[in-house]
C-alpha atoms as a PDB file:
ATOM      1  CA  UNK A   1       0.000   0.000   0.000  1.00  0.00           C
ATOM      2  CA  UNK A   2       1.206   3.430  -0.870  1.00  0.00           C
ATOM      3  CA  UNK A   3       1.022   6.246   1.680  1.00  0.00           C
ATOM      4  CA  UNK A   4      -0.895   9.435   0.165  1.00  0.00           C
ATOM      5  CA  UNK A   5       1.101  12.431   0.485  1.00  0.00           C
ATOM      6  CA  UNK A   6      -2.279  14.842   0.776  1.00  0.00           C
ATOM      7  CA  UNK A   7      -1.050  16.841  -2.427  1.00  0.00           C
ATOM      8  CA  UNK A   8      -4.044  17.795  -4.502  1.00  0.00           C
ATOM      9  CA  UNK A   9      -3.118  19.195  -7.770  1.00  0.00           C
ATOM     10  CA  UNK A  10      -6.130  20.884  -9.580  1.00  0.00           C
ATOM     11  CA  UNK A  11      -6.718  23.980 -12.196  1.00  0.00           C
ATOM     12  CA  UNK A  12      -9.437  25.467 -10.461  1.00  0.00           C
ATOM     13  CA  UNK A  13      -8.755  29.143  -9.338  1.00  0.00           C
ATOM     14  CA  UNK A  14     -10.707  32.242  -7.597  1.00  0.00           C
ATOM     15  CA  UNK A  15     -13.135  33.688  -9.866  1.00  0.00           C
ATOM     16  CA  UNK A  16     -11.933  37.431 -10.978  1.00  0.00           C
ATOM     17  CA  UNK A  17     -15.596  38.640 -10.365  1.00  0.00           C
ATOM     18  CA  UNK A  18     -15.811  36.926  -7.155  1.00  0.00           C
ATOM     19  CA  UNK A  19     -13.201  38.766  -5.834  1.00  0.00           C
ATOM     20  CA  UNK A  20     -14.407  41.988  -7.624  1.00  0.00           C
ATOM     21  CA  UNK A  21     -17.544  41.185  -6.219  1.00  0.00           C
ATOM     22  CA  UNK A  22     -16.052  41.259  -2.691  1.00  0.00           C
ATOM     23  CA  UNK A  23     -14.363  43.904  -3.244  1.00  0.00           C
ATOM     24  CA  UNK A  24     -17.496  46.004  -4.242  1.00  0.00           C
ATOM     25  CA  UNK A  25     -19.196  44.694  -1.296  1.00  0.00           C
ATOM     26  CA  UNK A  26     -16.716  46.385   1.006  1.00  0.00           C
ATOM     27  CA  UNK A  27     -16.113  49.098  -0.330  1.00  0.00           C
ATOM     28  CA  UNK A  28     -20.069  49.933  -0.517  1.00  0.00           C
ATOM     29  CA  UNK A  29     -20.367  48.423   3.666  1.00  0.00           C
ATOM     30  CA  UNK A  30     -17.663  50.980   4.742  1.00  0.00           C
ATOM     31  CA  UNK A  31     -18.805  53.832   3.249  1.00  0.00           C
ATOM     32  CA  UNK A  32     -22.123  53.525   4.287  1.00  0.00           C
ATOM     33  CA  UNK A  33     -20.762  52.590   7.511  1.00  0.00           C
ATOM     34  CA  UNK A  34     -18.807  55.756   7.323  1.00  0.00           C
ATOM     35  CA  UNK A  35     -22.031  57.943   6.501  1.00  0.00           C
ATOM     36  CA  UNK A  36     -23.805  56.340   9.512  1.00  0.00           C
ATOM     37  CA  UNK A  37     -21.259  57.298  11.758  1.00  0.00           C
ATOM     38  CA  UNK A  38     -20.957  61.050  10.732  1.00  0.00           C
ATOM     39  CA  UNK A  39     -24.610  61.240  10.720  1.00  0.00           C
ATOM     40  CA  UNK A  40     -24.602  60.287  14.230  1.00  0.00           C
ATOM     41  CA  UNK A  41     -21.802  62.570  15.024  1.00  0.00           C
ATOM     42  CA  UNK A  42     -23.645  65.379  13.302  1.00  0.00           C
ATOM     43  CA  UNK A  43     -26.459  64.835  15.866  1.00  0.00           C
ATOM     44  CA  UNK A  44     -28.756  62.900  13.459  1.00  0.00           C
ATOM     45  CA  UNK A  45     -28.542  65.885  10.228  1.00  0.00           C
ATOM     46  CA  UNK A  46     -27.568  63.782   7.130  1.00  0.00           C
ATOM     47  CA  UNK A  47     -25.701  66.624   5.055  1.00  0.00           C
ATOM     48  CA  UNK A  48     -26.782  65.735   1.419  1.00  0.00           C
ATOM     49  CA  UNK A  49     -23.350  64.105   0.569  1.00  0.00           C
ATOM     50  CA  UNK A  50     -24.034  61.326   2.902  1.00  0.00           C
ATOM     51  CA  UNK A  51     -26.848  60.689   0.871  1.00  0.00           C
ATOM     52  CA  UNK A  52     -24.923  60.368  -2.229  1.00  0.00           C
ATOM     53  CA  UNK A  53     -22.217  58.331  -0.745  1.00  0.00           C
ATOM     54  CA  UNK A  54     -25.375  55.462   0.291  1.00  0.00           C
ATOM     55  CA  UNK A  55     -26.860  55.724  -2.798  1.00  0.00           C
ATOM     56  CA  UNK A  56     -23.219  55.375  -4.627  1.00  0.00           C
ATOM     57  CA  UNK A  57     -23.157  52.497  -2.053  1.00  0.00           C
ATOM     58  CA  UNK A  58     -26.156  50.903  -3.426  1.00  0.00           C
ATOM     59  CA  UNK A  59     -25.316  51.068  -6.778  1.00  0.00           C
ATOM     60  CA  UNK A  60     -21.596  49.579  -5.864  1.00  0.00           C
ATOM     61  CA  UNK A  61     -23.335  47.087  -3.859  1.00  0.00           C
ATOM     62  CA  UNK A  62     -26.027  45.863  -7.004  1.00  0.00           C
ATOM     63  CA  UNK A  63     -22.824  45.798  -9.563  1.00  0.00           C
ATOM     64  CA  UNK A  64     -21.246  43.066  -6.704  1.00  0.00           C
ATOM     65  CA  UNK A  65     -24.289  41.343  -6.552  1.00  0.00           C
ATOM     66  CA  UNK A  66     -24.440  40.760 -10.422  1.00  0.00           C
ATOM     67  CA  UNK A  67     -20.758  39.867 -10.273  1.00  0.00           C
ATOM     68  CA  UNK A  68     -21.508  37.416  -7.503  1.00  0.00           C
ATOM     69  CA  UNK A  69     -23.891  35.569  -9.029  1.00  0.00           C
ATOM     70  CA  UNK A  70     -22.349  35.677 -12.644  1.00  0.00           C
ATOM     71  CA  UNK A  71     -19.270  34.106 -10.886  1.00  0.00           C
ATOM     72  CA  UNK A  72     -20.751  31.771  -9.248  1.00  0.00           C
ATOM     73  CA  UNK A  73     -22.054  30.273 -12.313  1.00  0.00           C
ATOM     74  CA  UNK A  74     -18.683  29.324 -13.607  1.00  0.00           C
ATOM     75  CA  UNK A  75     -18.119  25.887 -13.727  1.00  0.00           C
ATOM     76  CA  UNK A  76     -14.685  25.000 -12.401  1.00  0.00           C
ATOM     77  CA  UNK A  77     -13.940  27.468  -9.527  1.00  0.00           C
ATOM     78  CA  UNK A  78     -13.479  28.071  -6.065  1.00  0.00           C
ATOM     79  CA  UNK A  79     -16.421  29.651  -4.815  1.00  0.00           C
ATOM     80  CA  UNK A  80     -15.186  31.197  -1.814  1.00  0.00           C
ATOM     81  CA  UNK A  81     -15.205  34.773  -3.049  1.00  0.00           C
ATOM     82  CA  UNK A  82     -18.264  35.058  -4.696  1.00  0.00           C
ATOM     83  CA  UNK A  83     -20.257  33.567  -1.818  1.00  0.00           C
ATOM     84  CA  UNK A  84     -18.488  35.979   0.480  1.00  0.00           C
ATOM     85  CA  UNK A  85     -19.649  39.025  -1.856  1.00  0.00           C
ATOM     86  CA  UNK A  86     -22.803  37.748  -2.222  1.00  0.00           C
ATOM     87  CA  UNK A  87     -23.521  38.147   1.615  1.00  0.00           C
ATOM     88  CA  UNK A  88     -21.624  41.366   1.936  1.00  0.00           C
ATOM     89  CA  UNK A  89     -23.753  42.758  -1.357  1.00  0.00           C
ATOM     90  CA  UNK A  90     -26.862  41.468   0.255  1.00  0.00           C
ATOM     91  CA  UNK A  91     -26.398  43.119   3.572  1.00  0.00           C
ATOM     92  CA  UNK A  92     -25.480  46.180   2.452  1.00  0.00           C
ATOM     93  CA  UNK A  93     -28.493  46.302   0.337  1.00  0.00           C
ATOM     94  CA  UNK A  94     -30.742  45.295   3.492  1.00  0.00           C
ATOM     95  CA  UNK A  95     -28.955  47.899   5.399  1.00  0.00           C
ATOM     96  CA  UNK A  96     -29.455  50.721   2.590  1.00  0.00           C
ATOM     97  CA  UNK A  97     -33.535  49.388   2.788  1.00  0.00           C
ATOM     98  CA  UNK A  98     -33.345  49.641   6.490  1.00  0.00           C
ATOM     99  CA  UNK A  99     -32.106  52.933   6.636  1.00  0.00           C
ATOM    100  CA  UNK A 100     -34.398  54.437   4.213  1.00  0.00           C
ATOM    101  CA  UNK A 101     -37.896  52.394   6.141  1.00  0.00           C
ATOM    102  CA  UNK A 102     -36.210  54.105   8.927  1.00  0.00           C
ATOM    103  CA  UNK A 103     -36.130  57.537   7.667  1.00  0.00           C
ATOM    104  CA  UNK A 104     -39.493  57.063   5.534  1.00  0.00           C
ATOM    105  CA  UNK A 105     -41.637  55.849   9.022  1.00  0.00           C
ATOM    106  CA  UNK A 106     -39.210  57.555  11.636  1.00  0.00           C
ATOM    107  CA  UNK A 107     -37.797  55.038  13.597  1.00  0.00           C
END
């Protein structure tokens, strides 16, 4: 009997929009992150470029959710990257909902 070494040699690689997907998602958590915080530090007064930065947020965060899901349908791949944007895209996206039911119904 032959002892197995535990070497594995395969082709597969990381997905280039997984990683761009991840990398989207964030980018698009801290800023909003970032606008949340200066919000709060401005006593509660969004300024209007906090706005823009969640809604640039938002729109980062739906181009790494396409990217997520487009990488995760290659065949081949590790898949560690685009599940990881995938849940960072999502949860920024709940968080950008959350924050405007928030401001819509005053909570």
């Amino acid at each position: 009997m032959t002892k197995k070494n535990g070497y594995i040699f395969t082709n597969k690689e990381h997905p280039q929009r997984g990683i761009m997907s991840t990398v989207l998602g964030i980018v698009s958590a801290v800023s909003i992150i970032l606008a949340l915080y200066f919000t709060f530090q401005n006593g509660g007064v969004a300024q209007p470029r906090y706005g823009v930065a969640t809604l640039m947020a938002v729109i980062l965060a739906v181009a790494g959710l396409v990217l997520g899901i487009l990488s995760r349908m290659e065949p081949d791949k590790y898949y560690l990257f685009s599940y990881l944007g995938l849940v960072i895209n999502i949860l920024v996206l709940t968080g950008a909902g959350f924050i405007l039911f928030a401001g819509a119904y005053g909570i």
